[in-house]
C-alpha atoms as a PDB file:
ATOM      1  CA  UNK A   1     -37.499  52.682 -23.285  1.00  0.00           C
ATOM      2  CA  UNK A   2     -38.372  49.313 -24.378  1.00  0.00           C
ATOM      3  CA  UNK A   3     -35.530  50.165 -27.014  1.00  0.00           C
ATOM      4  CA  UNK A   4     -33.227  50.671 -24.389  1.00  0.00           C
ATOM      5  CA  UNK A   5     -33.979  47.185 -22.857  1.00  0.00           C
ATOM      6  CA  UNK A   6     -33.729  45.785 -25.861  1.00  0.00           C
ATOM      7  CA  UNK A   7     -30.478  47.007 -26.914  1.00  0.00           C
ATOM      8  CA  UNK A   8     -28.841  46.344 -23.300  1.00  0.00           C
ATOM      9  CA  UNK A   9     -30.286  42.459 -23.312  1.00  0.00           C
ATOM     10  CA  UNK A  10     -28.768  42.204 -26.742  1.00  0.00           C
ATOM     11  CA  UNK A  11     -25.437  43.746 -25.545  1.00  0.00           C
ATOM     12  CA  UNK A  12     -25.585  41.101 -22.769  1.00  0.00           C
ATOM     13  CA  UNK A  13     -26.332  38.302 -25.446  1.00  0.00           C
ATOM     14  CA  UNK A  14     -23.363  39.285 -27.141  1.00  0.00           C
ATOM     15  CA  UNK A  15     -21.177  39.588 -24.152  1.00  0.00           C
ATOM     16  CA  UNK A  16     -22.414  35.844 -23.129  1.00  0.00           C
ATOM     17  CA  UNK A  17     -21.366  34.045 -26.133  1.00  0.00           C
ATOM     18  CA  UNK A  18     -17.919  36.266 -26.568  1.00  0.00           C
ATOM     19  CA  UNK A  19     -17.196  34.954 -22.766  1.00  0.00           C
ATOM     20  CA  UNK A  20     -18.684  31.471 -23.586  1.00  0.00           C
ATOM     21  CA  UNK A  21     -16.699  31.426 -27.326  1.00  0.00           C
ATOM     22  CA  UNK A  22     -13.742  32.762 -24.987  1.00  0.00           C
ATOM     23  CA  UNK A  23     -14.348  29.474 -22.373  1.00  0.00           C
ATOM     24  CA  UNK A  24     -14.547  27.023 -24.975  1.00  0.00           C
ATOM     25  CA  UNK A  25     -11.420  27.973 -26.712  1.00  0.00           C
ATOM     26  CA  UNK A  26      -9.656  27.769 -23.316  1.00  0.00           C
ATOM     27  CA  UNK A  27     -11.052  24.482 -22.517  1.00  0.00           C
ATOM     28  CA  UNK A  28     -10.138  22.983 -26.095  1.00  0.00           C
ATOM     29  CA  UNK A  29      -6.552  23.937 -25.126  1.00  0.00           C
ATOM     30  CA  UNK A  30      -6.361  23.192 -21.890  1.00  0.00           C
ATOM     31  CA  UNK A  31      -8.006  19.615 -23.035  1.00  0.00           C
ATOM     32  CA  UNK A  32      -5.121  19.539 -25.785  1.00  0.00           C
ATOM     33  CA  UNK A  33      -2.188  20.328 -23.170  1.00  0.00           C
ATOM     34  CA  UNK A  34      -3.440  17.442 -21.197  1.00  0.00           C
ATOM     35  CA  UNK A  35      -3.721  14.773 -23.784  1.00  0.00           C
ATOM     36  CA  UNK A  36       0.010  15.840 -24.680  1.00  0.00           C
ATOM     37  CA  UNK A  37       1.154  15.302 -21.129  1.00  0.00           C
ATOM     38  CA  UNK A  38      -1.046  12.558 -20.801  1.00  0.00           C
ATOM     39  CA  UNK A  39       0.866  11.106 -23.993  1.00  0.00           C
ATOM     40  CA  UNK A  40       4.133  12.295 -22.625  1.00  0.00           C
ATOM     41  CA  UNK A  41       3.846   9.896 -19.007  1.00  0.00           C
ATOM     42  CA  UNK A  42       2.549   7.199 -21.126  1.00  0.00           C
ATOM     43  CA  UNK A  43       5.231   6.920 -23.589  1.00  0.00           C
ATOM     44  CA  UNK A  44       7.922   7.114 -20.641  1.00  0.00           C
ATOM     45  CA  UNK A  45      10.045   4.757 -19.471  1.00  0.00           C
ATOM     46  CA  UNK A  46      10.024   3.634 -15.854  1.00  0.00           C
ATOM     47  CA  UNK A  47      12.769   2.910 -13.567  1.00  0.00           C
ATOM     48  CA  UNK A  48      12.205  -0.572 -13.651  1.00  0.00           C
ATOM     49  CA  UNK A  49      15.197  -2.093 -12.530  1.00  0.00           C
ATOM     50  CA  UNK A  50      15.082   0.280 -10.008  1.00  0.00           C
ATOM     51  CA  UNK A  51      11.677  -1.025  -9.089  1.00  0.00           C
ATOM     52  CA  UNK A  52      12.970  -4.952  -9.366  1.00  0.00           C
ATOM     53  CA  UNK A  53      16.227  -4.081  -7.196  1.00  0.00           C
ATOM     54  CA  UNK A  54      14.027  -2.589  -4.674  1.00  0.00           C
ATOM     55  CA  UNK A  55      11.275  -5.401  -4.165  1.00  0.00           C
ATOM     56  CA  UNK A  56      14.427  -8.156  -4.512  1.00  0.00           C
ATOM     57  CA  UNK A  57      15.738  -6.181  -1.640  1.00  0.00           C
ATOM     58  CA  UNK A  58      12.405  -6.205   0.372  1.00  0.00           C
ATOM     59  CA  UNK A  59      11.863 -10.076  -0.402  1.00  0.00           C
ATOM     60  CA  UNK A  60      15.496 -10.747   1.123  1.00  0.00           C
ATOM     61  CA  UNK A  61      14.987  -8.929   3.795  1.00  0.00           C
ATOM     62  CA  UNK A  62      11.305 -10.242   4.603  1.00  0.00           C
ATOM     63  CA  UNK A  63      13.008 -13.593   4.025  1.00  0.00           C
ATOM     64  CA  UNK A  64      15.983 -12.829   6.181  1.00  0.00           C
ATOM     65  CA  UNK A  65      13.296 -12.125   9.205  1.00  0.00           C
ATOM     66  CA  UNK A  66      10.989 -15.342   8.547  1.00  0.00           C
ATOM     67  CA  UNK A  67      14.546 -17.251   8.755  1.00  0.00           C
ATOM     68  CA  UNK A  68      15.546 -16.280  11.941  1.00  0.00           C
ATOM     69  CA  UNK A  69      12.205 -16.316  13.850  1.00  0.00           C
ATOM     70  CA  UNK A  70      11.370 -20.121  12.573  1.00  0.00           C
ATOM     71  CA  UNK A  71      14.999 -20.516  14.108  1.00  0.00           C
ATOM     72  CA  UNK A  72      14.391 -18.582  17.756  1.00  0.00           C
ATOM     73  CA  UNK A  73      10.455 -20.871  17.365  1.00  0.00           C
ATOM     74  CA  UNK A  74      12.691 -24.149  16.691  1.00  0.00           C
ATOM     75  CA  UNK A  75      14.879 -23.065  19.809  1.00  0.00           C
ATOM     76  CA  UNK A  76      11.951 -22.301  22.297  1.00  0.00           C
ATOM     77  CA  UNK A  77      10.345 -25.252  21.362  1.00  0.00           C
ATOM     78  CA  UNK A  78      13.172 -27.733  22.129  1.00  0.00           C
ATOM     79  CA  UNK A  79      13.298 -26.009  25.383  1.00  0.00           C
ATOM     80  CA  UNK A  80       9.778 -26.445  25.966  1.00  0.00           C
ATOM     81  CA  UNK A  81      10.567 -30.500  24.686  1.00  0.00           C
ATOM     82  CA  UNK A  82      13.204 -30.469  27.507  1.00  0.00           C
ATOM     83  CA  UNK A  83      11.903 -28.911  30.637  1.00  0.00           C
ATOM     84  CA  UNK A  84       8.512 -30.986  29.580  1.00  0.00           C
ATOM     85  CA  UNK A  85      10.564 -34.451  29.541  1.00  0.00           C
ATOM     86  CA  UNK A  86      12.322 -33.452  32.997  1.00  0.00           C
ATOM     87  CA  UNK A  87       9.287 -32.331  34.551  1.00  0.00           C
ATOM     88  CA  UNK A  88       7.866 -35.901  33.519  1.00  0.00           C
ATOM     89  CA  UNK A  89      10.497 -37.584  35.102  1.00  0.00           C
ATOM     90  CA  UNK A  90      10.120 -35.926  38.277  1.00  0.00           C
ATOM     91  CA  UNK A  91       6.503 -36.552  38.263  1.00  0.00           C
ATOM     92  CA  UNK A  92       7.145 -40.349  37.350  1.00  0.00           C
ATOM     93  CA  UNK A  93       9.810 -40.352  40.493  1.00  0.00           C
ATOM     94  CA  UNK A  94       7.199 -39.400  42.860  1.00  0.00           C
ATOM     95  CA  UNK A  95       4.797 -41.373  41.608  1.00  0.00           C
ATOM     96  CA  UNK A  96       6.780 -44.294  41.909  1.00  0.00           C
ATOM     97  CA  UNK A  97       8.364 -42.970  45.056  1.00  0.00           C
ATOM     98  CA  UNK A  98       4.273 -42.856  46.157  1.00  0.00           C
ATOM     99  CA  UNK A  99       3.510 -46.011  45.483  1.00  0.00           C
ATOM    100  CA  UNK A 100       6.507 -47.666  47.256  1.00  0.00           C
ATOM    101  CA  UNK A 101       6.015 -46.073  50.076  1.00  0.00           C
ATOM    102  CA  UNK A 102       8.105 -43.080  50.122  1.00  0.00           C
ATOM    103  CA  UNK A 103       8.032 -39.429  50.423  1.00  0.00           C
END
């Protein structure tokens, strides 16, 4: 009996390391395939004018939105200057109106 054990724990054993010699092989060539694509991506070219066209196009646009609000913000703001100056000279027409005398 103890033979028997023995020769199934050995038959196990040698199961083990023909699955484990079986793993490692795969792994070495998966690892291999993967450097080689790895090397493949790196060695590629990239669209960059693509790229450049593309963030020139973003920039003019981004620029093309900054111009026109500072332009609507220059606008409001000289109507803001105007209705400011005629509210002061209303203001400085009753005042003056006040201290003459009249209403």
């Amino acid at each position: 009996m103890a033979k028997e054990i023995t020769s199934n724990v050995e038959a196990l054993e040698g199961e083990a390391e023909k699955i484990l010699a079986e793993a490692k092989t795969r792994a070495s060539e998966i690892l291999l395939e993967a450097k080689e694509e790895a090397k493949k991506i790196l060695s590629s070219q990239l669209p960059l004018n693509e790229i450049k066209t593309e963030c020139d196009k973003i920039v003019s646009k981004a620029r093309a939105e900054a111009d026109k609000k500072i332009k609507d913000s220059e606008k409001k703001a000289a109507e803001i200057s105007i209705n400011a100056d005629k509210k002061v000279k209303k203001i400085t027409e009753l005042v003056v109106n006040i201290v003459r005398g009249r209403s």
